[in-house]
C-alpha atoms as a PDB file:
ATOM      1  CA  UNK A   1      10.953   4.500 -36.885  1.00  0.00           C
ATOM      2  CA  UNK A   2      14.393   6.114 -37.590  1.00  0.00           C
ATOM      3  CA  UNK A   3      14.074   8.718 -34.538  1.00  0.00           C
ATOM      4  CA  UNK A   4      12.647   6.920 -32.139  1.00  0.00           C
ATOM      5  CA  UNK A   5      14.499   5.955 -29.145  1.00  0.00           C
ATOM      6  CA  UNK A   6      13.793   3.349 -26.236  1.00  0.00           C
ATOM      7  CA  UNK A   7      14.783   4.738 -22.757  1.00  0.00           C
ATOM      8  CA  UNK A   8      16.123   2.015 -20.860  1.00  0.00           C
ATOM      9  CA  UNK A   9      16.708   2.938 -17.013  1.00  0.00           C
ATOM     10  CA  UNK A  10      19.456  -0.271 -14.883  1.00  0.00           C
ATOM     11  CA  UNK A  11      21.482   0.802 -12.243  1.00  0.00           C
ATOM     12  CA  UNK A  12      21.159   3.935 -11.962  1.00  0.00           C
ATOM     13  CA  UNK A  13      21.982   4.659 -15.526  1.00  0.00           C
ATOM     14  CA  UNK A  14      19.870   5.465 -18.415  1.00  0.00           C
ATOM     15  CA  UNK A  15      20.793   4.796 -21.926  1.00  0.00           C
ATOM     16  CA  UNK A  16      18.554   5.903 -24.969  1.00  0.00           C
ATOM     17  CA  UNK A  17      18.702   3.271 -27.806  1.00  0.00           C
ATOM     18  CA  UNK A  18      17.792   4.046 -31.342  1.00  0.00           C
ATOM     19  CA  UNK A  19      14.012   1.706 -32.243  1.00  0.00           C
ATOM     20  CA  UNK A  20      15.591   1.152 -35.458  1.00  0.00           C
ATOM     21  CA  UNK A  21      19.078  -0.540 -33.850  1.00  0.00           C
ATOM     22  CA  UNK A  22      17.102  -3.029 -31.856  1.00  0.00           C
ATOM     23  CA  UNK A  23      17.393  -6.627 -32.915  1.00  0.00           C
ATOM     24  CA  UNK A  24      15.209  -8.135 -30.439  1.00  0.00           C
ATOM     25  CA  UNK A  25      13.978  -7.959 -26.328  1.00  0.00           C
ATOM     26  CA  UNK A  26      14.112 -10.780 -24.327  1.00  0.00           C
ATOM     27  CA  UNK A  27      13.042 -11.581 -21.384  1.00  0.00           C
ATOM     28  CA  UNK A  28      14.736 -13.342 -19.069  1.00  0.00           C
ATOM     29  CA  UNK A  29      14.519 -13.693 -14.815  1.00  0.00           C
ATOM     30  CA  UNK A  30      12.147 -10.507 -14.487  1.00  0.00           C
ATOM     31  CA  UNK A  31      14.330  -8.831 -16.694  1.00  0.00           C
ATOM     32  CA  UNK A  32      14.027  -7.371 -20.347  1.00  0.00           C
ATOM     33  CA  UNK A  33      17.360  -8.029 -22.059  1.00  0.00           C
ATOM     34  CA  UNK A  34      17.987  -5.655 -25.049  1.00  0.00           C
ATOM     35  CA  UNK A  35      20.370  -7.085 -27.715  1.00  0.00           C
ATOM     36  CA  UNK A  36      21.947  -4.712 -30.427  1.00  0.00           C
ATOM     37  CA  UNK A  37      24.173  -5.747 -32.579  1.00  0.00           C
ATOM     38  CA  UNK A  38      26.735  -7.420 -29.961  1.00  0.00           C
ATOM     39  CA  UNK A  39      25.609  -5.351 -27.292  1.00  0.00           C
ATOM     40  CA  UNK A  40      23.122  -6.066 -24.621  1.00  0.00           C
ATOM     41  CA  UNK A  41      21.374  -3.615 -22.678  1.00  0.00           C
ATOM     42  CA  UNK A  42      19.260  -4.960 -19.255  1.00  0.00           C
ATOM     43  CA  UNK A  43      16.049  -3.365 -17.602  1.00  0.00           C
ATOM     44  CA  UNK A  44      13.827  -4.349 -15.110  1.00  0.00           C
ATOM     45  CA  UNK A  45      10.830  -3.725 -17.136  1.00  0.00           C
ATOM     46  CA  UNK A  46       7.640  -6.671 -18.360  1.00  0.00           C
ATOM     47  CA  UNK A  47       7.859  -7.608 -21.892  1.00  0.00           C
ATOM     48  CA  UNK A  48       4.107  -6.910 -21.576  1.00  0.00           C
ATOM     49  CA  UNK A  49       5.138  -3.195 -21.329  1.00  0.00           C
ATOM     50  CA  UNK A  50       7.372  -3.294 -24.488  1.00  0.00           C
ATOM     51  CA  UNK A  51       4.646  -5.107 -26.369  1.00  0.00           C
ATOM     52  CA  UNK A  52       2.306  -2.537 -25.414  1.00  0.00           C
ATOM     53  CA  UNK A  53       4.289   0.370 -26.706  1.00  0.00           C
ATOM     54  CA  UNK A  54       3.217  -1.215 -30.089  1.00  0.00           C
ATOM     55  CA  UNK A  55       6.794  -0.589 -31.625  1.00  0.00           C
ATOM     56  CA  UNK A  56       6.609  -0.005 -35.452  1.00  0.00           C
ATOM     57  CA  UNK A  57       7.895  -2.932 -36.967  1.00  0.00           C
ATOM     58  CA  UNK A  58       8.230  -5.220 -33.703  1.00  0.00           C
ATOM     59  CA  UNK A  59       6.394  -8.429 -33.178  1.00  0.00           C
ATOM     60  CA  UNK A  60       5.809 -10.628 -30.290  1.00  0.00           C
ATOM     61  CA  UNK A  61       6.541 -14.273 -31.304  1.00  0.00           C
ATOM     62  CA  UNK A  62       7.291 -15.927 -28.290  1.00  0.00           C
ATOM     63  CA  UNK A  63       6.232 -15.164 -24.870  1.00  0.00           C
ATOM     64  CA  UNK A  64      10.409 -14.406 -24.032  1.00  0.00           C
ATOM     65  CA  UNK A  65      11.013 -12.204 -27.285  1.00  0.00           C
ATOM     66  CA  UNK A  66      10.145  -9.190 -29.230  1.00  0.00           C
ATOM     67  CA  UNK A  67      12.036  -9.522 -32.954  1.00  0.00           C
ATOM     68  CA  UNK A  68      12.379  -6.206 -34.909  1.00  0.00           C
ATOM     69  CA  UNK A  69      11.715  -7.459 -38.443  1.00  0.00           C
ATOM     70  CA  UNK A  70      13.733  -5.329 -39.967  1.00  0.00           C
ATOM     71  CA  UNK A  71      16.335  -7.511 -38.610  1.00  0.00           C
ATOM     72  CA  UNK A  72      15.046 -10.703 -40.122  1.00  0.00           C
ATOM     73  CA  UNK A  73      17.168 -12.496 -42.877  1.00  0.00           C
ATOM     74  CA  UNK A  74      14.844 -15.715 -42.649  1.00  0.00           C
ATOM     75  CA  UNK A  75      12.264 -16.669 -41.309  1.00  0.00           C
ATOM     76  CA  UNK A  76      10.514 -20.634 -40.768  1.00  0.00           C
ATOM     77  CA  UNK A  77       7.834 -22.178 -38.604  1.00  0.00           C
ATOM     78  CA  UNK A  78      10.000 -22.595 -35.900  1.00  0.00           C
ATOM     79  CA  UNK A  79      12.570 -19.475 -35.430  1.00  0.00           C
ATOM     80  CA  UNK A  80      13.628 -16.079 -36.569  1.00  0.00           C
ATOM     81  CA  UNK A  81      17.047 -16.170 -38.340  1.00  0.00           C
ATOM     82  CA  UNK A  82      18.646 -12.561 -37.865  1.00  0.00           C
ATOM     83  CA  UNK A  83      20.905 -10.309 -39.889  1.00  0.00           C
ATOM     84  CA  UNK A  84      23.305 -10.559 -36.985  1.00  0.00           C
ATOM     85  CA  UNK A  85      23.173 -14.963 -37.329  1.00  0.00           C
ATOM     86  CA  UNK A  86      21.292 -14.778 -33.540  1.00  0.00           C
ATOM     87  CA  UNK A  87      18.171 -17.402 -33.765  1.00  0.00           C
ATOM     88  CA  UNK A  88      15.040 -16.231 -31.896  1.00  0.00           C
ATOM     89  CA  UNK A  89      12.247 -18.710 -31.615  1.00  0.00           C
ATOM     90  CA  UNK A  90       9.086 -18.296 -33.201  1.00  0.00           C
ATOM     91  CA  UNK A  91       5.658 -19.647 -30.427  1.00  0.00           C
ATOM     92  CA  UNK A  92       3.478 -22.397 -32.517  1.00  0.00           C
ATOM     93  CA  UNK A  93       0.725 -21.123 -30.926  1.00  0.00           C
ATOM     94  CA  UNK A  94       1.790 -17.754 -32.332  1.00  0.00           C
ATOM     95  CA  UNK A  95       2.858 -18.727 -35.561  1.00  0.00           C
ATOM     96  CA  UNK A  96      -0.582 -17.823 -37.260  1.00  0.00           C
ATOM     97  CA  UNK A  97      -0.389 -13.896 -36.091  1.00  0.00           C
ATOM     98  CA  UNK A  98       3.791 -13.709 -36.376  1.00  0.00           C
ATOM     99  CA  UNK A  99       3.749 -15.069 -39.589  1.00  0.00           C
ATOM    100  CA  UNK A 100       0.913 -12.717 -40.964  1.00  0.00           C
ATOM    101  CA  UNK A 101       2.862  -9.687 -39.659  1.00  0.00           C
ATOM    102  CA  UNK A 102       5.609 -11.165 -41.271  1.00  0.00           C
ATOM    103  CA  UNK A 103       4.042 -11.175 -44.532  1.00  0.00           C
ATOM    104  CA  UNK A 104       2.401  -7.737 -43.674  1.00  0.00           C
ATOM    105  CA  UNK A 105       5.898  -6.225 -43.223  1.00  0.00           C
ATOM    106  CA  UNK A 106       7.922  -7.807 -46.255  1.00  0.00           C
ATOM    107  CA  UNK A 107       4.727  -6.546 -48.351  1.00  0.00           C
ATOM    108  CA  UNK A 108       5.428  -2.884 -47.164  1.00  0.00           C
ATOM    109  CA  UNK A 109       9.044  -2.538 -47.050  1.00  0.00           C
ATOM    110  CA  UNK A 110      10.640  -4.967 -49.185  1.00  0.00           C
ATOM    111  CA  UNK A 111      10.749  -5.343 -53.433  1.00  0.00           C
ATOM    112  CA  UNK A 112       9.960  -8.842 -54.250  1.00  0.00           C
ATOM    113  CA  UNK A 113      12.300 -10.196 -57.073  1.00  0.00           C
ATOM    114  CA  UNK A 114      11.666 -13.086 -58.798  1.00  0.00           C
ATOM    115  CA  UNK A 115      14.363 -15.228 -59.613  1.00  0.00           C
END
């Protein structure tokens, strides 16, 4: 995931964005709404598309948002918490598959200490 980039075409004006920097997608009124660390980054694009890219690491857990775990301090039933503070809600009807990549994820690329 480090060199991959998302191409993200508003205005006239494309702007490639490191996969790994991404915090989340959103969508919001047609638009995809990229949000990186304080910045935000718009595209008229379908979250559908973004989800079908099948970004390492990414998750759908809402039908609005795309979270990039790597970005995930916490995580409960109802929301994402990030790194950055930023809350991104978590679908109940998704919770089953979000939380299961969730585990899938923390399994792979964290250490687990006990305390």
């Amino acid at each position: 995931m480090n060199s991959l980039k998302v191409a993200m075409t508003y205005k006239n004006h494309t702007v490639l964005l490191p996969l790994r920097d991404i915090e989340y997608f959103e969508s919001n009124l047609r638009k995809i709404v990229v949000r990186i660390s304080g910045e935000q980054y718009e595209a008229y694009r379908k979250l559908d598309d973004i989800e079908n890219e099948k970004f390492p690491g990414f998750v759908r857990c809402h039908k609005s948002y795309i979270v990039n775990l790597n970005h995930v301090r916490v995580m409960v039933r109802s929301h994402f918490e990030l790194i950055s503070g930023r809350i991104v809600p978590i679908a109940q009807r998704r919770y089953p598959f979000v939380e299961n990549a969730f585990s899938n994820y923390v399994n792979g690329h964290a250490k687990i200490m006990k305390v």
